[in-house]
C-alpha atoms as a PDB file:
ATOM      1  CA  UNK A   1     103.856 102.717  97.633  1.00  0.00           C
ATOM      2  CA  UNK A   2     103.086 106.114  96.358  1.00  0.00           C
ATOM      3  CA  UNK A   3     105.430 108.505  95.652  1.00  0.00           C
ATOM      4  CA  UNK A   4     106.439 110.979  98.701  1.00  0.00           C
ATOM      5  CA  UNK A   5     107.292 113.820  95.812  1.00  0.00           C
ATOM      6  CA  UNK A   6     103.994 113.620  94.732  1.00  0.00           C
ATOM      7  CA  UNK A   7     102.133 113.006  97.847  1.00  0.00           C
ATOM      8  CA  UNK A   8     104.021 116.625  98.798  1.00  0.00           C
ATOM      9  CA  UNK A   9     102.793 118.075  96.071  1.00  0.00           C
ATOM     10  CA  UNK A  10      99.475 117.816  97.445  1.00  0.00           C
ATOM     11  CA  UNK A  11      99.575 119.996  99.908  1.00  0.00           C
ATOM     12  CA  UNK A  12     100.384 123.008  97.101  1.00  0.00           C
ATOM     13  CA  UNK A  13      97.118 122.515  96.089  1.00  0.00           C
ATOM     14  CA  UNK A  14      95.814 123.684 100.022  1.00  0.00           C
ATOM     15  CA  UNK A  15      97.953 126.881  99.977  1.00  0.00           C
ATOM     16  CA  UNK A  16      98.379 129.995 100.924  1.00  0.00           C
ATOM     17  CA  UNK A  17      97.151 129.471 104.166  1.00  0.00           C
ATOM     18  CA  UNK A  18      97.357 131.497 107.713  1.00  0.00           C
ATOM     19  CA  UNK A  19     100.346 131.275 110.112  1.00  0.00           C
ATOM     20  CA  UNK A  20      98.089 129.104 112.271  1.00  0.00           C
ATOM     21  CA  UNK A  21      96.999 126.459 109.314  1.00  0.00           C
ATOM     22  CA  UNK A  22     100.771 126.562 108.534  1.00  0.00           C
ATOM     23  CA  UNK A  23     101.989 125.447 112.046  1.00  0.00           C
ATOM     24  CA  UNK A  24      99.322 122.928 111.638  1.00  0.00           C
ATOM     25  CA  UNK A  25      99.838 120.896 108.827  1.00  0.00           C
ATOM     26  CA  UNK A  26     103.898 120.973 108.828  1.00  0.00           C
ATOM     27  CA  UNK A  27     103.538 119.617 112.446  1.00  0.00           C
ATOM     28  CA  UNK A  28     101.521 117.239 111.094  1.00  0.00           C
ATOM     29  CA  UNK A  29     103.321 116.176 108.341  1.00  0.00           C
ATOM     30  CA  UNK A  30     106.525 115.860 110.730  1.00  0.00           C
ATOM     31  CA  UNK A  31     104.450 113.729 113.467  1.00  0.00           C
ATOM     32  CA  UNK A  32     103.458 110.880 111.226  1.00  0.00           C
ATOM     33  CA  UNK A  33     107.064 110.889 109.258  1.00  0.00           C
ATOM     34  CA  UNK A  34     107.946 109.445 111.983  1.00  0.00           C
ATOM     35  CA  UNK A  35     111.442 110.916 111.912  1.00  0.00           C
ATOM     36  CA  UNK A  36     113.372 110.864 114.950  1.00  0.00           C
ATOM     37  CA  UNK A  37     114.996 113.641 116.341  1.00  0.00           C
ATOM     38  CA  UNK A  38     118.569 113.283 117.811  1.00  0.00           C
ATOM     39  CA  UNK A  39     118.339 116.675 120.197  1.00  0.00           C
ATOM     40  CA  UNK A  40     116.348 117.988 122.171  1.00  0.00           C
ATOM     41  CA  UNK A  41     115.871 121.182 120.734  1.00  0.00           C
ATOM     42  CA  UNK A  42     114.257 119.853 117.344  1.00  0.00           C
ATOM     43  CA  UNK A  43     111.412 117.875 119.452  1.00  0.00           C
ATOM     44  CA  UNK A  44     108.849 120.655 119.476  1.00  0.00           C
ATOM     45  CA  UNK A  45     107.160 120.700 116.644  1.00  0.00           C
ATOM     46  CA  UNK A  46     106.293 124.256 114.453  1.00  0.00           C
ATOM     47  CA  UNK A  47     104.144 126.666 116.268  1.00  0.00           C
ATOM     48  CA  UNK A  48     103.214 130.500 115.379  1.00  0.00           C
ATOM     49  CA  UNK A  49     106.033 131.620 117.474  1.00  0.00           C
ATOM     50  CA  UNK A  50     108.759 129.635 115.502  1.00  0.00           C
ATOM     51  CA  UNK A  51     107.387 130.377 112.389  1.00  0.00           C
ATOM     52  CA  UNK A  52     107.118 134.341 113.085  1.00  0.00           C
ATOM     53  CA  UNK A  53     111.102 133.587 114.536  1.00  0.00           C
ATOM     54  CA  UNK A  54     112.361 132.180 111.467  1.00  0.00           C
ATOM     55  CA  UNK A  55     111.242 134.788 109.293  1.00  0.00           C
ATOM     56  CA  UNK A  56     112.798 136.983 111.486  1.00  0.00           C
ATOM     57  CA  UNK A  57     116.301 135.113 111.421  1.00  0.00           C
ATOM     58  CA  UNK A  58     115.463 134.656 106.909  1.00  0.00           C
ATOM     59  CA  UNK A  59     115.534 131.413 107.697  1.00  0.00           C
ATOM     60  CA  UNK A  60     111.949 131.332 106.232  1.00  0.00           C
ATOM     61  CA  UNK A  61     110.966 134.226 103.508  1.00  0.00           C
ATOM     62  CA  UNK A  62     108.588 136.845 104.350  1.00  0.00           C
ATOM     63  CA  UNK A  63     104.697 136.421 104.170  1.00  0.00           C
ATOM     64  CA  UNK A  64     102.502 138.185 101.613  1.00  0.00           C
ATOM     65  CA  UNK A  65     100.870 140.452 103.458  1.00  0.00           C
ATOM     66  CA  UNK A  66     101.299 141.515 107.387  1.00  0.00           C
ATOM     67  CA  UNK A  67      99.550 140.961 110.612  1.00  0.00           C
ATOM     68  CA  UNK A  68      96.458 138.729 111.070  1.00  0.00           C
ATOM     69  CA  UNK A  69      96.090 138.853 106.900  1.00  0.00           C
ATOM     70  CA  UNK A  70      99.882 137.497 106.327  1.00  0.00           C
ATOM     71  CA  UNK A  71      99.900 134.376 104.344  1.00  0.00           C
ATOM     72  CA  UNK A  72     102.213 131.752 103.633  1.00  0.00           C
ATOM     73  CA  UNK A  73     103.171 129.886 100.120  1.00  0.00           C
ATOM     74  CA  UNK A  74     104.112 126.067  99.742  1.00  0.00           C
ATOM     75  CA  UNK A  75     107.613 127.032  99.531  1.00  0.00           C
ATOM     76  CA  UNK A  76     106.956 128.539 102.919  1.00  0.00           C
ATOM     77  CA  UNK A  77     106.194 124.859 103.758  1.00  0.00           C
ATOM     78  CA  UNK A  78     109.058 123.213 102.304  1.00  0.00           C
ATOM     79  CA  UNK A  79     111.545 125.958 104.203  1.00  0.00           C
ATOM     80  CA  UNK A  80     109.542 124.870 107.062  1.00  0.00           C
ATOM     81  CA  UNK A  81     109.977 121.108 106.919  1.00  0.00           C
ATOM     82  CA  UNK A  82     113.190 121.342 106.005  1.00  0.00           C
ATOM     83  CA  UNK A  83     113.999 123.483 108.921  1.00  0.00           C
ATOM     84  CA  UNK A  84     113.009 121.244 111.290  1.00  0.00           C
ATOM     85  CA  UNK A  85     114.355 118.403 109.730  1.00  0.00           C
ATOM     86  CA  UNK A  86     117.713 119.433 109.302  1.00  0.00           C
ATOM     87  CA  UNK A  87     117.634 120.329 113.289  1.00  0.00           C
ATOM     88  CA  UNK A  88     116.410 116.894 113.797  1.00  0.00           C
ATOM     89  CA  UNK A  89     119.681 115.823 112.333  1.00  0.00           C
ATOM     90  CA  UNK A  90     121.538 118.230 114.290  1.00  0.00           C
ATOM     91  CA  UNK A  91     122.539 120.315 112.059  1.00  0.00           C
ATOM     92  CA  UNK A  92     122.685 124.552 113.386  1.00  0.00           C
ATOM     93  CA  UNK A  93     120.950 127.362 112.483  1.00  0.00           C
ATOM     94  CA  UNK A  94     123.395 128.987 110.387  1.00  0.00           C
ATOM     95  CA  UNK A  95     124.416 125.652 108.551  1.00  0.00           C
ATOM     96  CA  UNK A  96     119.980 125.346 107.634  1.00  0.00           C
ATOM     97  CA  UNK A  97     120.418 129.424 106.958  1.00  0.00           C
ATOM     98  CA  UNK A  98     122.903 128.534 104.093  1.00  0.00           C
ATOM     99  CA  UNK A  99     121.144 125.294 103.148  1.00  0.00           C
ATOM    100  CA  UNK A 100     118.150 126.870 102.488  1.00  0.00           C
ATOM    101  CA  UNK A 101     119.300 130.222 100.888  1.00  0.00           C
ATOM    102  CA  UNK A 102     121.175 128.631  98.526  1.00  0.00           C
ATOM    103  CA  UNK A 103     118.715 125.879  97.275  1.00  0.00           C
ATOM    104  CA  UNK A 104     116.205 126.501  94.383  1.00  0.00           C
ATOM    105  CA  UNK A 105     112.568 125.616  95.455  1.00  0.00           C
ATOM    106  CA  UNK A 106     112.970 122.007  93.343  1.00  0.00           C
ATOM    107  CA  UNK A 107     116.135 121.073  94.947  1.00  0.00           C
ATOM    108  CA  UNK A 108     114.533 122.000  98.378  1.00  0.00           C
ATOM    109  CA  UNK A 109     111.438 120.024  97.618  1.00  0.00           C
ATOM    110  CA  UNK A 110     113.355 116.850  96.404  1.00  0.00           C
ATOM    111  CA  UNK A 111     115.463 117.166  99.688  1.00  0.00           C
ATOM    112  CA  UNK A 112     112.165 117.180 101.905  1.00  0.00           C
ATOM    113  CA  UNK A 113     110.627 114.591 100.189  1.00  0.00           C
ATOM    114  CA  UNK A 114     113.504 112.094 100.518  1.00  0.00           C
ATOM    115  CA  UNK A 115     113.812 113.359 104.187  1.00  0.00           C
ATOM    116  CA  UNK A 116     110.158 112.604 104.911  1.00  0.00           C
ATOM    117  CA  UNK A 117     109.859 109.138 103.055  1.00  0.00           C
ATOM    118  CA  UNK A 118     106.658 107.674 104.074  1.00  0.00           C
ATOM    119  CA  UNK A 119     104.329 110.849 103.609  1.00  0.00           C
ATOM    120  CA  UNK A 120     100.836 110.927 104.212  1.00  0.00           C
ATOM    121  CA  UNK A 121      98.310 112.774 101.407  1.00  0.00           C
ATOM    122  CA  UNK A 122      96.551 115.612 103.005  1.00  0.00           C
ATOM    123  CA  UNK A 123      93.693 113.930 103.939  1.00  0.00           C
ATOM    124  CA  UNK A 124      95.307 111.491 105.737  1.00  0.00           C
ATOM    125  CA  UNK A 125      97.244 113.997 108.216  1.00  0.00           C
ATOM    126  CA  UNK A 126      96.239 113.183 112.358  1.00  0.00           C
ATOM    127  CA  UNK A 127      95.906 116.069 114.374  1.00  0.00           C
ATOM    128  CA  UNK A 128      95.152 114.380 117.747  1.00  0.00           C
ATOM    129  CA  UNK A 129      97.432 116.501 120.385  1.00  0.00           C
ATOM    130  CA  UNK A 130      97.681 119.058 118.244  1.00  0.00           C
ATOM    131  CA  UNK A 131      95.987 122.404 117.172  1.00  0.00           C
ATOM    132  CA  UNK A 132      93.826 121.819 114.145  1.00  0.00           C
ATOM    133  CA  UNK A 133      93.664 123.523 111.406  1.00  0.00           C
ATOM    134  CA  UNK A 134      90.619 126.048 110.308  1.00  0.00           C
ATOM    135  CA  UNK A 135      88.313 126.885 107.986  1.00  0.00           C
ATOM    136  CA  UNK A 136      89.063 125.748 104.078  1.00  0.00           C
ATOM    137  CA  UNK A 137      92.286 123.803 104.928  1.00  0.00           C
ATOM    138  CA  UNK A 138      90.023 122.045 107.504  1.00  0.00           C
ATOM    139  CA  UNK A 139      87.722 120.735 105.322  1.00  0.00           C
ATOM    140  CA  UNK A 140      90.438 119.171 102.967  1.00  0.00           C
ATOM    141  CA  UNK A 141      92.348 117.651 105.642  1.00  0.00           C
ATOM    142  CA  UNK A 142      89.287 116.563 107.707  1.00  0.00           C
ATOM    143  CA  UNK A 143      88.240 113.759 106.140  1.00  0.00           C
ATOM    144  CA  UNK A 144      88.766 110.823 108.177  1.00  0.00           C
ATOM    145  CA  UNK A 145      87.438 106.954 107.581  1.00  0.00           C
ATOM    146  CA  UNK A 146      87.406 104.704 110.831  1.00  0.00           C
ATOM    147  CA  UNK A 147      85.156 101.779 111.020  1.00  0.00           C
ATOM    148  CA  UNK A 148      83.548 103.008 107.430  1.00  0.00           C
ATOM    149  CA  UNK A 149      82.487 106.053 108.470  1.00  0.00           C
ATOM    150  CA  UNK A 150      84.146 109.254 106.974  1.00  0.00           C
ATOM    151  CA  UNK A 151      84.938 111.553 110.098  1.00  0.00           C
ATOM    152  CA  UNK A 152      84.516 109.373 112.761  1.00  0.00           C
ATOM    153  CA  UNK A 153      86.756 108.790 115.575  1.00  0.00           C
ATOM    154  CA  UNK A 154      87.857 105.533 116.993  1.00  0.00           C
ATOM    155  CA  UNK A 155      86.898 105.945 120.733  1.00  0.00           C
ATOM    156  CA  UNK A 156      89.472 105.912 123.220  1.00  0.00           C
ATOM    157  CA  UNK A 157      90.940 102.328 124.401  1.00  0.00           C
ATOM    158  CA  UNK A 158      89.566 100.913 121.110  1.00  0.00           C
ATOM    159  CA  UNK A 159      91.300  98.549 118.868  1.00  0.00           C
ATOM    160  CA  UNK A 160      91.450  97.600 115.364  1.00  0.00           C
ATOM    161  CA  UNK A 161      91.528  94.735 113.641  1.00  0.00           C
ATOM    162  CA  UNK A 162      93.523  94.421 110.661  1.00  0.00           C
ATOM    163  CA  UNK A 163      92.804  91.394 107.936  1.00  0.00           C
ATOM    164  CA  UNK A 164      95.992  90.230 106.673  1.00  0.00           C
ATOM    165  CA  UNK A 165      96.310  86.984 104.255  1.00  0.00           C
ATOM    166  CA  UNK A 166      95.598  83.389 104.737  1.00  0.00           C
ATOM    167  CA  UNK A 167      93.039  84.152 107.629  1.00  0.00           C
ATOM    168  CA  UNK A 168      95.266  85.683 109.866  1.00  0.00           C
ATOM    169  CA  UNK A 169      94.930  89.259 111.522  1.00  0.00           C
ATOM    170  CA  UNK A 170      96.833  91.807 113.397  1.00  0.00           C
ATOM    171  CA  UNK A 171      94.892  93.914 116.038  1.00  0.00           C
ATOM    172  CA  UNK A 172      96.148  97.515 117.004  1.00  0.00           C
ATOM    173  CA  UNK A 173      94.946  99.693 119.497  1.00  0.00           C
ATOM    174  CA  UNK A 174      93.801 103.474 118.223  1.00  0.00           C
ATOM    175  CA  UNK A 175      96.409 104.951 120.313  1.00  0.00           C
ATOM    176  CA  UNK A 176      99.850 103.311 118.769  1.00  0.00           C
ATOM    177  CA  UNK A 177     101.773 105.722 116.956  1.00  0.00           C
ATOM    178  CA  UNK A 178     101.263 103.167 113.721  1.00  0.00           C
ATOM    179  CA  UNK A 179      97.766 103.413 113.734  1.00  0.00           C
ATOM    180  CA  UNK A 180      97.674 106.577 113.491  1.00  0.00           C
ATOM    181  CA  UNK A 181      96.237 107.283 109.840  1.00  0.00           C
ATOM    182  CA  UNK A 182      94.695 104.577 108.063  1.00  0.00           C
ATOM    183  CA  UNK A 183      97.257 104.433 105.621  1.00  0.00           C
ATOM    184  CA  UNK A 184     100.011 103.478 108.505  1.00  0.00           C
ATOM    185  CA  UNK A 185      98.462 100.632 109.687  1.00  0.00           C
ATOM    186  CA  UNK A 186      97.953  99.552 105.788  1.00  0.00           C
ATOM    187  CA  UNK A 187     101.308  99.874 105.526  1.00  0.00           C
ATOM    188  CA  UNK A 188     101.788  97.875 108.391  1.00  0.00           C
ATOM    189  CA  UNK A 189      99.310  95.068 107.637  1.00  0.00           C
ATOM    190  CA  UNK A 190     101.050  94.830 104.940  1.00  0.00           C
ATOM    191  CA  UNK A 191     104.981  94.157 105.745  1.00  0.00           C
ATOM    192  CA  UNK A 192     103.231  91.503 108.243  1.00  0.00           C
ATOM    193  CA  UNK A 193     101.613  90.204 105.959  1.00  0.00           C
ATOM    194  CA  UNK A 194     104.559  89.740 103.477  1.00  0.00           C
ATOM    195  CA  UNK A 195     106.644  88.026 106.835  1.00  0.00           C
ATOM    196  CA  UNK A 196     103.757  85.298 107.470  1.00  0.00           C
ATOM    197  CA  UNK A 197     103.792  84.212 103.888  1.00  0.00           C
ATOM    198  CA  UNK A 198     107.760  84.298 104.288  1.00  0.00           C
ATOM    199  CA  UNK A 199     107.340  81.913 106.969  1.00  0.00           C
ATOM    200  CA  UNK A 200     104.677  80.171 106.077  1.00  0.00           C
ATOM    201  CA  UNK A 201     106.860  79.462 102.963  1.00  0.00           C
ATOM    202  CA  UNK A 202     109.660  77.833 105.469  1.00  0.00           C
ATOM    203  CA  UNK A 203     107.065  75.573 107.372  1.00  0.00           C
ATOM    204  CA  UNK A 204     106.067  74.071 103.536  1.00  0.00           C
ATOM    205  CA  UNK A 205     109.827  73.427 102.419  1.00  0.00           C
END
């Protein structure tokens, strides 16, 4: 299992981006977590409009730059993520305020990390019902395998079928929030996989 520190370090390597690319991938990032929320009011996921009002409320640091050439760091991201995470546990906005203003950027990136726990690389992100990122970020998080071929799209109603040991297989269909990336349903294939040689373990003894 790789390392969700690491795997977050990753997505340095795509910065700065736009506020737009920046709504993108943290919403990303939050949707195949898989974190619950336990309120309504940390459901929605980042858009332009939350980002612009957390800056606002220094809940978020100001951009480099202003108007349509404003950019945004990484540790834009992690204030980001953390943001909506901490809401997803319920906690206020002035509690994440303090939280985040008093937290050096490693102690805020170790906190995200741990949040997140399963955290897909970059290229690995799903944007389906969701506005996709542009230009150069685009291109590093586009890359998609399905079937063996990079950037295609499993059609709609389709299933897959996942090879687990022994002979046996799991099948999924391309809409299931566990298929969503192919290294979910990996990930999947293989705690099943790990129960059927469990049991296949008790049918021997």
């Amino acid at each position: 299992m790789s390392d969700p520190l690491l795997t977050l370090r990753e997505y340095a390597k795509l910065a700065p981006w736009n506020i737009r690319d920046l709504a993108a991938l943290s919403g990303g990032i939050l949707d195949a977590s898989g974190v619950t929320p336990i309120n309504a009011a940390a459901q929605s996921l980042p858009s332009d409009r939350t980002i612009r009002f957390y800056v606002t409320r220094h809940l978020m640091s100001p951009p480099e730059g202003r108007g349509t050439a404003a950019t945004y760091g990484y540790r834009h991201l992690l204030q980001l993520l953390s943001i909506k995470l901490r809401q997803m546990e319920g906690a206020t906005l002035a509690t994440i305020t303090k939280d985040i203003a008093e937290a050096p950027g490693d102690v805020l990136e170790k906190r995200v990390a741990s949040s997140l726990g399963s955290l897909p690389s970059p290229e690995e992100v799903d944007f389906r019902g969701h506005v996709a990122p542009r230009g150069r970020v685009a291109r590093a998080v586009g890359q998609r395998v399905n079937g063996g071929q990079e950037g295609a799209a499993a059609p709609p109603g389709a299933w897959y079928r996942i090879a687990l040991d022994d002979g046996a297989e799991v099948s999924l269909r391309q809409d299931h929030p566990a298929a969503r990336t192919a290294a979910q349903r990996q990930r999947l294939a293989d705690r099943i996989a790990r129960v059927v040689r469990e049991l296949s373990g008790e049918s021997a003894s």
